[in-house]
Protein backbone atom coordinates (compact mmCIF):
# COMPACT_ATOMS: atom_id res chain seq x y z
CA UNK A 1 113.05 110.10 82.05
CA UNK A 2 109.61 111.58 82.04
CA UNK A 3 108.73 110.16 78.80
CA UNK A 4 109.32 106.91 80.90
CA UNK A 5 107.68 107.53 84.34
CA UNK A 6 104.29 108.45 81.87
CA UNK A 7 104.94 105.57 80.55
CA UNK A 8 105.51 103.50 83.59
CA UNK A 9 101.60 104.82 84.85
CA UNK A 10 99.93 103.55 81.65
CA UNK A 11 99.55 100.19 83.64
CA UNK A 12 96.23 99.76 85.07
CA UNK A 13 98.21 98.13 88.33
CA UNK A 14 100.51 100.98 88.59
CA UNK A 15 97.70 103.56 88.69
CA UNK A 16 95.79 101.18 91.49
CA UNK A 17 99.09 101.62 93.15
CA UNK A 18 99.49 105.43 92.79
CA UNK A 19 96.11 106.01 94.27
CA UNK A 20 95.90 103.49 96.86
CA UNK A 21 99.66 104.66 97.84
CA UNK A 22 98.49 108.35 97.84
CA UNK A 23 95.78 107.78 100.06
CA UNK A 24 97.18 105.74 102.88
CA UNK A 25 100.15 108.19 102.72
CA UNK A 26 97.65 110.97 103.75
CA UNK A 27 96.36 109.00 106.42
CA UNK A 28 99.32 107.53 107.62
CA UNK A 29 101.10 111.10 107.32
CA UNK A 30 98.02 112.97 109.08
CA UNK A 31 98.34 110.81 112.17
CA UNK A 32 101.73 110.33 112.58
CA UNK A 33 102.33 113.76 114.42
CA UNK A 34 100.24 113.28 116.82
CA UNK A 35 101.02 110.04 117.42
CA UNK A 36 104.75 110.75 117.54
CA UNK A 37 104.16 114.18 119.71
CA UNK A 38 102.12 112.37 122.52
CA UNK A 39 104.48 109.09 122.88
CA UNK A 40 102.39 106.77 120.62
CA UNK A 41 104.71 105.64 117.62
CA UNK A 42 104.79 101.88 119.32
CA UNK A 43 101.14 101.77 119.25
CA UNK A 44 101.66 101.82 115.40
CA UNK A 45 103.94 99.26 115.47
CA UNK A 46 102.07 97.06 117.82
CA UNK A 47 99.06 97.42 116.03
CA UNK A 48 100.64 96.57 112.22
CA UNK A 49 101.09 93.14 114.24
CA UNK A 50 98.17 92.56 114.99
CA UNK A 51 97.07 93.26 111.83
CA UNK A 52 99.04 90.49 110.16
CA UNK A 53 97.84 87.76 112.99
CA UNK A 54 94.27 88.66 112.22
CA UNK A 55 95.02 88.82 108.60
CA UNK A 56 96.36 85.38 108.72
CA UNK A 57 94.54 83.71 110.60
CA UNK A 58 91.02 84.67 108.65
CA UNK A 59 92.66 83.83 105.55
CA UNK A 60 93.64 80.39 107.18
CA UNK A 61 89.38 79.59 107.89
CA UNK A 62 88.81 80.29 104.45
CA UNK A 63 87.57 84.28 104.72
CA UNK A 64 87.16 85.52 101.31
CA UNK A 65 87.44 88.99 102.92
CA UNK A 66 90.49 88.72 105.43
CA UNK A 67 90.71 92.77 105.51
CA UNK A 68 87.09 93.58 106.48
CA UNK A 69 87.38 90.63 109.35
CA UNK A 70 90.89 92.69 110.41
CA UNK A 71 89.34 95.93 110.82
CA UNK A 72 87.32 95.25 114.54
CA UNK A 73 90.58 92.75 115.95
CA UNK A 74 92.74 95.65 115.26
CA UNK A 75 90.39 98.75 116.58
CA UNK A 76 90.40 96.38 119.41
CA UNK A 77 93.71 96.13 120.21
CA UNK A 78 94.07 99.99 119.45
CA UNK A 79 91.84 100.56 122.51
CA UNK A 80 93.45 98.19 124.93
CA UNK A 81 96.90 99.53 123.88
CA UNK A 82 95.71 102.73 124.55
CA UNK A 83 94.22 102.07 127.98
CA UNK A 84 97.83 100.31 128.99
CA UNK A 85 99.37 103.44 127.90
CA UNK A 86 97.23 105.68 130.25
CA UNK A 87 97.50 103.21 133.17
CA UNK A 88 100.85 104.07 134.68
CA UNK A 89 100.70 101.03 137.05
CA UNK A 90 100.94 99.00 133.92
CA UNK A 91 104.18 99.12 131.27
CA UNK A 92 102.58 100.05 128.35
CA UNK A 93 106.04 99.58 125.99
CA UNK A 94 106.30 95.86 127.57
CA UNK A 95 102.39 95.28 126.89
CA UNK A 96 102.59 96.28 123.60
CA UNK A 97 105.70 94.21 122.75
CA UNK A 98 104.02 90.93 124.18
CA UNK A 99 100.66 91.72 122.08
CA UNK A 100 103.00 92.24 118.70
CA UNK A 101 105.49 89.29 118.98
CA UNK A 102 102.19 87.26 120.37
CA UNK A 103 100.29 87.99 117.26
CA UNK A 104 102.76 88.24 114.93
CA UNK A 105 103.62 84.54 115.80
CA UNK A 106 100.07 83.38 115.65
CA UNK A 107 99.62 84.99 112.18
CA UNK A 108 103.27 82.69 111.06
CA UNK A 109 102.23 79.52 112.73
CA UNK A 110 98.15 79.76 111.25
CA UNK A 111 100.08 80.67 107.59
CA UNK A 112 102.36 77.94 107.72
CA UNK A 113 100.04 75.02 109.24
CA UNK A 114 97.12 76.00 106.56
CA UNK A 115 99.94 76.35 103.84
CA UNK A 116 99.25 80.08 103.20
CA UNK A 117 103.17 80.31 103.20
CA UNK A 118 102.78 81.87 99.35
CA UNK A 119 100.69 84.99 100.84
CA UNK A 120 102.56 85.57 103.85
CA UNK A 121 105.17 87.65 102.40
CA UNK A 122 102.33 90.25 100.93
CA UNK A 123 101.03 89.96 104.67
CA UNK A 124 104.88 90.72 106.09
CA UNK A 125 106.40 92.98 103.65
CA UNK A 126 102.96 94.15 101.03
CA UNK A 127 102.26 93.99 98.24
CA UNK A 128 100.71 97.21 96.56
CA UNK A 129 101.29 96.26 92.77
CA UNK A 130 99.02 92.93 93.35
CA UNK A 131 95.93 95.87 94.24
CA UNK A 132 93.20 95.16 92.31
CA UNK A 133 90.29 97.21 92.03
CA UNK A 134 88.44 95.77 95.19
CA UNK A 135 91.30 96.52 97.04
CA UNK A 136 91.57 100.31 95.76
CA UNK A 137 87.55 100.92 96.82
CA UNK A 138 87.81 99.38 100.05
CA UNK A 139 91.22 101.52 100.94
CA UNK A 140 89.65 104.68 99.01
CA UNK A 141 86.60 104.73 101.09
CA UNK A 142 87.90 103.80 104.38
CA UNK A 143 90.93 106.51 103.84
CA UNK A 144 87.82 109.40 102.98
CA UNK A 145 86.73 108.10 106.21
CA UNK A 146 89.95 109.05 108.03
CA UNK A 147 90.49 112.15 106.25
CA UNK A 148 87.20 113.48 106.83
CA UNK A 149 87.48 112.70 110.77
CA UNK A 150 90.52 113.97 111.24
CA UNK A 151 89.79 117.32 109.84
CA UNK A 152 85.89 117.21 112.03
CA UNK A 153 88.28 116.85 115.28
CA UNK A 154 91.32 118.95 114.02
CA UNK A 155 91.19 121.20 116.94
CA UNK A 156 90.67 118.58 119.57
CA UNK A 157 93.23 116.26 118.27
CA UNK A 158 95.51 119.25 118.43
CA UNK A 159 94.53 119.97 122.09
CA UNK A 160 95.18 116.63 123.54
CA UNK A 161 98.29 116.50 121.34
CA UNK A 162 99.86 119.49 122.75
CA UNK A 163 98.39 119.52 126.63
CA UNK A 164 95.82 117.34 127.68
CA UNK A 165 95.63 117.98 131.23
CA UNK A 166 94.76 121.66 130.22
CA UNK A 167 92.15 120.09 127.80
CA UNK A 168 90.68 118.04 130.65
CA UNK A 169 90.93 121.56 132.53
CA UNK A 170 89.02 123.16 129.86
CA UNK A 171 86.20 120.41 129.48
CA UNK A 172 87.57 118.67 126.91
CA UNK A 173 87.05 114.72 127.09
CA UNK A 174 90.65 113.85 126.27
CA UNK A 175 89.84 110.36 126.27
CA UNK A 176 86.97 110.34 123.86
CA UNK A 177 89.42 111.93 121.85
CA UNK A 178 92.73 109.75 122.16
CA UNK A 179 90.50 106.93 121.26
CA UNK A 180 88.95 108.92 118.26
CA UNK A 181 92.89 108.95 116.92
CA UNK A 182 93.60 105.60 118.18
CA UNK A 183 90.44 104.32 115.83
CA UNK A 184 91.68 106.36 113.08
CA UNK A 185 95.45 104.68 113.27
CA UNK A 186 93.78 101.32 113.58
CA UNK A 187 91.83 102.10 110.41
CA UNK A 188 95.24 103.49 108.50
CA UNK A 189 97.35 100.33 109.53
CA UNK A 190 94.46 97.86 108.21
CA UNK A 191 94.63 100.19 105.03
CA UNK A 192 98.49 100.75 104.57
CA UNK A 193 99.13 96.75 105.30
CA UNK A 194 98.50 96.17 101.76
CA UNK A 195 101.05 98.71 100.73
CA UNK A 196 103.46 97.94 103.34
CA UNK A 197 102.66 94.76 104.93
CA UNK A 198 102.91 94.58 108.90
CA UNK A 199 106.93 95.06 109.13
CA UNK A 200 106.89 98.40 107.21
CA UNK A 201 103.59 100.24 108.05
CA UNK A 202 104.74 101.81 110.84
CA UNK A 203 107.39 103.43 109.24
CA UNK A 204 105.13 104.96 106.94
CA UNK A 205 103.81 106.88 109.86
CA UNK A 206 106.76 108.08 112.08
CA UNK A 207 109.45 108.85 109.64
CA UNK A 208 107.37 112.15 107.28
CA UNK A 209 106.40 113.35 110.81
CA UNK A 210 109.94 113.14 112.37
CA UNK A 211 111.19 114.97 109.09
CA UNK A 212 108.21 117.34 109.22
CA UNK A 213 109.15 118.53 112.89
CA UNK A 214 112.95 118.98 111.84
CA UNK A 215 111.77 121.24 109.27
CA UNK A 216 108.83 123.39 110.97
CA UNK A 217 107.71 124.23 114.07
CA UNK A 218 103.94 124.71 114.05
CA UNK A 219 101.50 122.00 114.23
CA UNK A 220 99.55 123.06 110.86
CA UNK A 221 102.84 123.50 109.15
CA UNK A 222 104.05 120.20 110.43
CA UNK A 223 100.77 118.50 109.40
CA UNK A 224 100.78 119.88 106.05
CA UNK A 225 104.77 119.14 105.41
CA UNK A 226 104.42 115.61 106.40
CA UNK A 227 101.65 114.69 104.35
CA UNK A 228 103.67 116.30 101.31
CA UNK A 229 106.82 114.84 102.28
CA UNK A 230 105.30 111.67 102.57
CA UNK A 231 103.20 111.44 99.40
CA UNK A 232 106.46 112.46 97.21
CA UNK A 233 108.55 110.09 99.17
CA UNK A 234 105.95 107.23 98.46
CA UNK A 235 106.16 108.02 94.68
CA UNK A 236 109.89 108.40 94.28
CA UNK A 237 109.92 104.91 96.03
CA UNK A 238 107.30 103.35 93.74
CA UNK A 239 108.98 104.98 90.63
CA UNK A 240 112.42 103.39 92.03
CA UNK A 241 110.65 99.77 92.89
CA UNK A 242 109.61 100.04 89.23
CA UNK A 243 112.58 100.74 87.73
CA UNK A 244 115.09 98.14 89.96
CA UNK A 245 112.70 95.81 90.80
CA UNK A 246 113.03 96.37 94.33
CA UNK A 247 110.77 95.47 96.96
CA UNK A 248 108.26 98.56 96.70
CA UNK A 249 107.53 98.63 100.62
CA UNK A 250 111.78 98.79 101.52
CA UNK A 251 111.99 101.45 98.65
CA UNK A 252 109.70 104.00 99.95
CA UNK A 253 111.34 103.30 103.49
CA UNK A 254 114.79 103.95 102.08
CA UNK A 255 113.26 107.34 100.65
CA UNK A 256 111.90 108.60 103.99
CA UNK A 257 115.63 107.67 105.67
CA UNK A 258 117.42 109.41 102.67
CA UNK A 259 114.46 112.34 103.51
CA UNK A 260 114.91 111.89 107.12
CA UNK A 261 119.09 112.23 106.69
CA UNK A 262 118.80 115.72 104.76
CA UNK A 263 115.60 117.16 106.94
CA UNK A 264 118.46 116.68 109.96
CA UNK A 265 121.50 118.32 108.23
CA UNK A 266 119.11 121.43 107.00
CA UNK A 267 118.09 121.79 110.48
CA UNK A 268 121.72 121.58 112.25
CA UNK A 269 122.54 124.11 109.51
CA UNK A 270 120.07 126.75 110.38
CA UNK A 271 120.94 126.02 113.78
CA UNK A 272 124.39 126.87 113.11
CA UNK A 273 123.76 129.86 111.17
CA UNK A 274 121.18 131.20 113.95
CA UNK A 275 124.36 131.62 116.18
CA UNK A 276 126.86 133.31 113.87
């Protein structure tokens, strides 16, 4: 089995793949905490969207670079979601579906009139295997960029994650800093989309945080389980899309639910034994 899996990586696409998958699991697992802790997940899901509809639709005029064009539609939308979900006059889960379904039916109907029907699977579902090496510096460099922001504002993240109104009571600008992490998930769904297309992304955020919290209880704990859990769970699913020839997007998904499954017995079971 090993002698196989080394084999498997001796393919320049599959070790593309490994690194581009490694990275936007960092990212994706870094972020996810906080975005599951303060009430965001949808945001993730709304965003992955837009992503596609701004995907497709500057591959439809002919953009020879439809990810670089994606990257200020989306950090736009990331704002504007944000500022529905802190306006409590407005209903932020409603806004956000309309913006998703809207632009995830503008991306379909630009694919299908400019006959980009042949991409719009990679767009829907990914395609990390087709990475070339463009691909891998764009995602590698915008990912450092993540990475190395999230650590900066580790501390504030972590304050408006846990209790922003005693943030705001201790001079910390809690909205400089939700948008700081809503930029950062825009960046990581613009990156991920090519690993798990708009359908999947999000799922590559909530599920290693949701198994991280089952299994820990501090925030630096949490952090640090969910980006292992979710590098080794995008592996074993790349390693198993290999193998079956299964869609490598629904394989790593179907890891993190297998993950998710266990996490949530171990955690009934020390539950259990806590009262006997």
């Amino acid at each position: 089995m090993i002698n196989e899996i080394i084999e498997m990586f001796q393919n320049d696409f599959m070790i593309r793949a490994l690194i581009g998958g490694i990275l936007v699991s960092l990212c994706a697992s870094l972020l996810g905490v906080s975005l599951v802790l303060k009430r965001y997940s949808m945001i993730g899901d709304g965003l992955s969207h837009v992503g596609f509809g701004a995907l497709a639709v500057a591959s439809a005029i002919g953009s020879a670079a439809p990810l670089q064009i994606a990257i200020p539609v989306v950090v736009a939308a990331a704002f504007f979601l944000l500022r529905l979900s802190e306006n409590s006059k407005v209903k932020g889960d409603a806004a956000i579906a309309l913006i998703s379904t809207g632009a995830l039916a503008i991306g379909i109907t630009a694919a299908s009139v400019t006959g980009l029907n042949t991409d719009i699977n990679s767009y829907l579902f990914g395609s990390i295997i087709a990475m070339d090496s463009t691909d891998l510096i764009f995602c590698s460099v915008l990912s450092f960029i993540i990475i190395v922001l999230f650590v900066f504002f580790y501390n504030k993240i972590f304050a408006v994650t846990f209790d922003e109104n005693f943030a705001k009571a201790t001079g910390t600008k809690a909205g400089i800093y939700n948008m700081i992490i809503a930029l950062l998930t825009a960046l990581t769904i613009v990156v991920g989309m090519k690993m798990m297309g708009s359908m999947l992304i999000s799922s590559l955020i909530i599920f290693p945080a949701v198994i991280s919290m089952r299994l820990c209880s501090r925030f630096k704990t949490v952090i640090i389980t969910s980006a292992i859990v979710s590098v080794l769970c995008f592996i074993i699913g790349l390693i198993v899309s290999y193998y079956y020839s299964a869609p490598t997007g629904a394989s790593i998904v179907i890891v993190n639910l297998i993950v998710l499954v266990l996490a949530v017995i171990i955690s009934r079971f020390r539950i259990r034994k806590g009262k006997i």
